[in-house]
C-alpha atoms as a PDB file:
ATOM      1  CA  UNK A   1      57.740 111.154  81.397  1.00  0.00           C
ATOM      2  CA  UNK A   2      61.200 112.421  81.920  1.00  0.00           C
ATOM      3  CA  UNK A   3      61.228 111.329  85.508  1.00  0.00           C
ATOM      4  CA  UNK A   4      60.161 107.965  84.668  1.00  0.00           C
ATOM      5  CA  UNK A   5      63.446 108.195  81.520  1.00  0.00           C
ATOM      6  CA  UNK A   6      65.672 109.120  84.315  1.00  0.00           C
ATOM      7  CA  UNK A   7      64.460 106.824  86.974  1.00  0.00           C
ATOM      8  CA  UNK A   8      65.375 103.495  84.573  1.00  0.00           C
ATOM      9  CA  UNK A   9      68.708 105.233  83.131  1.00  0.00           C
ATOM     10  CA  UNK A  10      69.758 105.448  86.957  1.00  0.00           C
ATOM     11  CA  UNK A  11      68.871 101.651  87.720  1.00  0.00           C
ATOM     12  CA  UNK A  12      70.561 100.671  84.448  1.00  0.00           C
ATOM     13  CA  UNK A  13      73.829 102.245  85.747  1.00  0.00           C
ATOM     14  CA  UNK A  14      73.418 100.609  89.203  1.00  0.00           C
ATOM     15  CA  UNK A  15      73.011  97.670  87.038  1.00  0.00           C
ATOM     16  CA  UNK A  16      75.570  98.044  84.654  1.00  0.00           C
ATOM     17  CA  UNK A  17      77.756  99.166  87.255  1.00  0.00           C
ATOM     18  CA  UNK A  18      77.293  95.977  89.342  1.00  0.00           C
ATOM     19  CA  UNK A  19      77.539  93.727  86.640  1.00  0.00           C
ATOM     20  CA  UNK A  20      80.585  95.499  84.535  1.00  0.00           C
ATOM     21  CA  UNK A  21      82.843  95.191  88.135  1.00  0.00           C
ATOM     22  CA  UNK A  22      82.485  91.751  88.394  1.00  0.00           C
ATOM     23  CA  UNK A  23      84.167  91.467  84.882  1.00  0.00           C
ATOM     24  CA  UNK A  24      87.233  93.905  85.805  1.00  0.00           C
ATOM     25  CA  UNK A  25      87.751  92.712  89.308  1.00  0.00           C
ATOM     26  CA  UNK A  26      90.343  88.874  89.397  1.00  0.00           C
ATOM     27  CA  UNK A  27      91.634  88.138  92.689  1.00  0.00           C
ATOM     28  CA  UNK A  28      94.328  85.133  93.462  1.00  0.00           C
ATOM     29  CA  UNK A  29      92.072  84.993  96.714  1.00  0.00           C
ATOM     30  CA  UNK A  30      89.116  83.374  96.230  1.00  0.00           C
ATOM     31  CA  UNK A  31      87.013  84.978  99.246  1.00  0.00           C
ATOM     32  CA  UNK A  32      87.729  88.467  97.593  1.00  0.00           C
ATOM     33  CA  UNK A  33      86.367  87.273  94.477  1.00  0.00           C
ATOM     34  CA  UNK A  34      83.140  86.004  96.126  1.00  0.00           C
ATOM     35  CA  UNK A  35      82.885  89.113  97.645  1.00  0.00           C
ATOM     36  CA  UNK A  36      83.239  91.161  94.166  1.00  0.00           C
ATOM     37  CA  UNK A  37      80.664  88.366  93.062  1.00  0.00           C
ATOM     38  CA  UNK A  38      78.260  89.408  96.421  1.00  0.00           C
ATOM     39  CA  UNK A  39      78.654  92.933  95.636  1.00  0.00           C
ATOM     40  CA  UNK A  40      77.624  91.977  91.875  1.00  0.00           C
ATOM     41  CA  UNK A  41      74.358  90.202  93.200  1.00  0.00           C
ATOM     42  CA  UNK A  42      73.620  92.906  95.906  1.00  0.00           C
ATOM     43  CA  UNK A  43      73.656  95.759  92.751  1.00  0.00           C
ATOM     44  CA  UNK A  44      71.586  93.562  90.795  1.00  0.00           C
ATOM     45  CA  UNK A  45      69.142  93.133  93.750  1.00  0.00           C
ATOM     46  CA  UNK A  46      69.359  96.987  94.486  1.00  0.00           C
ATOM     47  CA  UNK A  47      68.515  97.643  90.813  1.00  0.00           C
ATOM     48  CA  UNK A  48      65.259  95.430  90.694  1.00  0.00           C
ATOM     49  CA  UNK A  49      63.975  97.180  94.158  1.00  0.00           C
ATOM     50  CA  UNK A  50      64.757 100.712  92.687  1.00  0.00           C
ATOM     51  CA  UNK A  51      62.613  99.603  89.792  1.00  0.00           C
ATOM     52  CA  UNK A  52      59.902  98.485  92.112  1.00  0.00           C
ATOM     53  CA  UNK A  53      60.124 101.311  95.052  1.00  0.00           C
ATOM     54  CA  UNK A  54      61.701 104.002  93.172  1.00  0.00           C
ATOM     55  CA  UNK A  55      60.824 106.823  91.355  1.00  0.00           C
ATOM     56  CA  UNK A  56      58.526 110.401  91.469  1.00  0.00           C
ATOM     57  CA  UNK A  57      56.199 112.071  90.021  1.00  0.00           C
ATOM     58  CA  UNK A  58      58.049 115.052  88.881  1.00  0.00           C
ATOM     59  CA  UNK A  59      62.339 115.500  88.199  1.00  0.00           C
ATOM     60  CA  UNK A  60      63.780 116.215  91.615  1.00  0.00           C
ATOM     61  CA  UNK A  61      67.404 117.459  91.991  1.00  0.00           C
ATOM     62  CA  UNK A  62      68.407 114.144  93.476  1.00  0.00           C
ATOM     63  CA  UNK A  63      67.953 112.744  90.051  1.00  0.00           C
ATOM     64  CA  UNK A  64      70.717 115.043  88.817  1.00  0.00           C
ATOM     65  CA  UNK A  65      72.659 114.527  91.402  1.00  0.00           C
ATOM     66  CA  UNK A  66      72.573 110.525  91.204  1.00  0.00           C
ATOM     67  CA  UNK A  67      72.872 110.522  87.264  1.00  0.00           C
ATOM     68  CA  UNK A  68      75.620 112.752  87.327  1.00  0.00           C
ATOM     69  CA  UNK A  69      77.883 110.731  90.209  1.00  0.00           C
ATOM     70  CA  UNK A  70      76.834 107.125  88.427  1.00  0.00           C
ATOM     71  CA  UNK A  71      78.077 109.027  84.918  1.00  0.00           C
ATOM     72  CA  UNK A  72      81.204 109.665  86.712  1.00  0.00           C
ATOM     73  CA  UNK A  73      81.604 106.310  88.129  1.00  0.00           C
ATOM     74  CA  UNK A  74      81.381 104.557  84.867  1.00  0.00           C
ATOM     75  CA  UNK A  75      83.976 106.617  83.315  1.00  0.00           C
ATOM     76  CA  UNK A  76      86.087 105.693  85.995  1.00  0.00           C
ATOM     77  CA  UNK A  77      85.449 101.970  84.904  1.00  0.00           C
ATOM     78  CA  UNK A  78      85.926 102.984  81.425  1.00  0.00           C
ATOM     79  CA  UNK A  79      89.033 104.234  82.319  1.00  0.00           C
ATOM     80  CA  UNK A  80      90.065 100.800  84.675  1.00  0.00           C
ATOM     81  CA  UNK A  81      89.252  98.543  82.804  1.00  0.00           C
ATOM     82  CA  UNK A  82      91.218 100.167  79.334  1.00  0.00           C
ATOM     83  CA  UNK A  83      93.688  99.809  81.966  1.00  0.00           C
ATOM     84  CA  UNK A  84      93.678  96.163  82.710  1.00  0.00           C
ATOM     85  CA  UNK A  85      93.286  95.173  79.103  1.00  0.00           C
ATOM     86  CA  UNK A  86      96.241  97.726  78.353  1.00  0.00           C
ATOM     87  CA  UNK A  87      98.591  96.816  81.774  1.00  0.00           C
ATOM     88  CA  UNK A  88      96.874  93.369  83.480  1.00  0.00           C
ATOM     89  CA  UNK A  89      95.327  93.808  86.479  1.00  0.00           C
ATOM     90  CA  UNK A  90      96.369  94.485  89.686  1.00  0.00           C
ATOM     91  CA  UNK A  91      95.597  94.919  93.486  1.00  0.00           C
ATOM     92  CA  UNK A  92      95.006  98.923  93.199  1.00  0.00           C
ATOM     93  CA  UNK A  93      92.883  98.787  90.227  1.00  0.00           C
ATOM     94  CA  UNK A  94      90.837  95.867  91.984  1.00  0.00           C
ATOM     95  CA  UNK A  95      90.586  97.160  94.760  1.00  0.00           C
ATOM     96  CA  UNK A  96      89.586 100.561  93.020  1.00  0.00           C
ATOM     97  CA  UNK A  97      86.769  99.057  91.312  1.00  0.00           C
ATOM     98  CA  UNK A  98      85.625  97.307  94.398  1.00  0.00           C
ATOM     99  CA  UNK A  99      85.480 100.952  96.161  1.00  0.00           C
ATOM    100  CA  UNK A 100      83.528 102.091  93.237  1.00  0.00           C
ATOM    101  CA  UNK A 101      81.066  99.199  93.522  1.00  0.00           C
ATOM    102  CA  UNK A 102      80.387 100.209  97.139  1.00  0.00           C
ATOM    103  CA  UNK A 103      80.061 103.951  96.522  1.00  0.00           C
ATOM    104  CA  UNK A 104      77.830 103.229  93.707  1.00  0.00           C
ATOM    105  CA  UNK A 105      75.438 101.361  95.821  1.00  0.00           C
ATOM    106  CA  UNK A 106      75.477 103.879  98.747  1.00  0.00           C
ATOM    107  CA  UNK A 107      74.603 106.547  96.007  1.00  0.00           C
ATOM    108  CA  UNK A 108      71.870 104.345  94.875  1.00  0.00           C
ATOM    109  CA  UNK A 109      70.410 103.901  98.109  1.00  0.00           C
ATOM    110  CA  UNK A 110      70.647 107.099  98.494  1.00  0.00           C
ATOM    111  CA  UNK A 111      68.511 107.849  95.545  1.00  0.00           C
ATOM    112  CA  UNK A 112      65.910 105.099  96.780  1.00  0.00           C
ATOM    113  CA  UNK A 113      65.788 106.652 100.485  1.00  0.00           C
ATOM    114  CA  UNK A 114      65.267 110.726  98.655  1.00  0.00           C
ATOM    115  CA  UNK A 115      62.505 109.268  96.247  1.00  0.00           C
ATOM    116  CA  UNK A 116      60.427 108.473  99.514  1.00  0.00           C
ATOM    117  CA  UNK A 117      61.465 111.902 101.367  1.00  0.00           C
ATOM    118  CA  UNK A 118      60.751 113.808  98.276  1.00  0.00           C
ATOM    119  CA  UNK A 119      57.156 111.813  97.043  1.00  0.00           C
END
């Protein structure tokens, strides 16, 4: 039961995650912003196949591991985007949340690719 708690509290990050960026991240450029928008779509997408695929019978320590670098992550977007409401936004804190995007998704691939090594 806990497994199953942690498995949808990680793809609700991913989720969250992918969908939160797309709100920080403005661009003058419009190619970077479809980009920020693909990255938005491919988390979404990522989420619904970890829902699918993902996901153990018992608490592995790649669920820690995961939960605890996703946790991180969304402080750090906490922390951005009290920034752009506080300063306006800016190249380095776009392209900061853009980074995050990315390693969030690697992470969560990741987690995918252990809960088939560790079934």
């Amino acid at each position: 039961m806990a497994g199953l708690i942690l498995d949808i509290l990680i793809s609700l990050c991913t989720l969250g995650i992918s969908i939160f960026s797309v709100r920080i991240v403005q661009f003058k450029s419009n190619s970077l912003n479809n980009i920020a928008a693909i990255l938005g779509l491919a988390g979404i997408g990522l989420a619904i196949v970890g829902c699918y695929i993902g996901g153990g019978q018992s608490i592995q320590p790649y669920y820690y591991k995961t939960i605890i670098i996703q946790f991180v992550i969304v402080s750090l977007f906490l922390v951005i985007y009290l920034l752009v409401k506080k300063k306006g936004y800016s190249t380095f804190k776009n392209i900061l949340s853009i980074c995050l995007v990315t390693v969030n998704h690697l992470i969560y691939i990741y987690y995918i690719i252990a809960s088939f090594i560790y079934y």
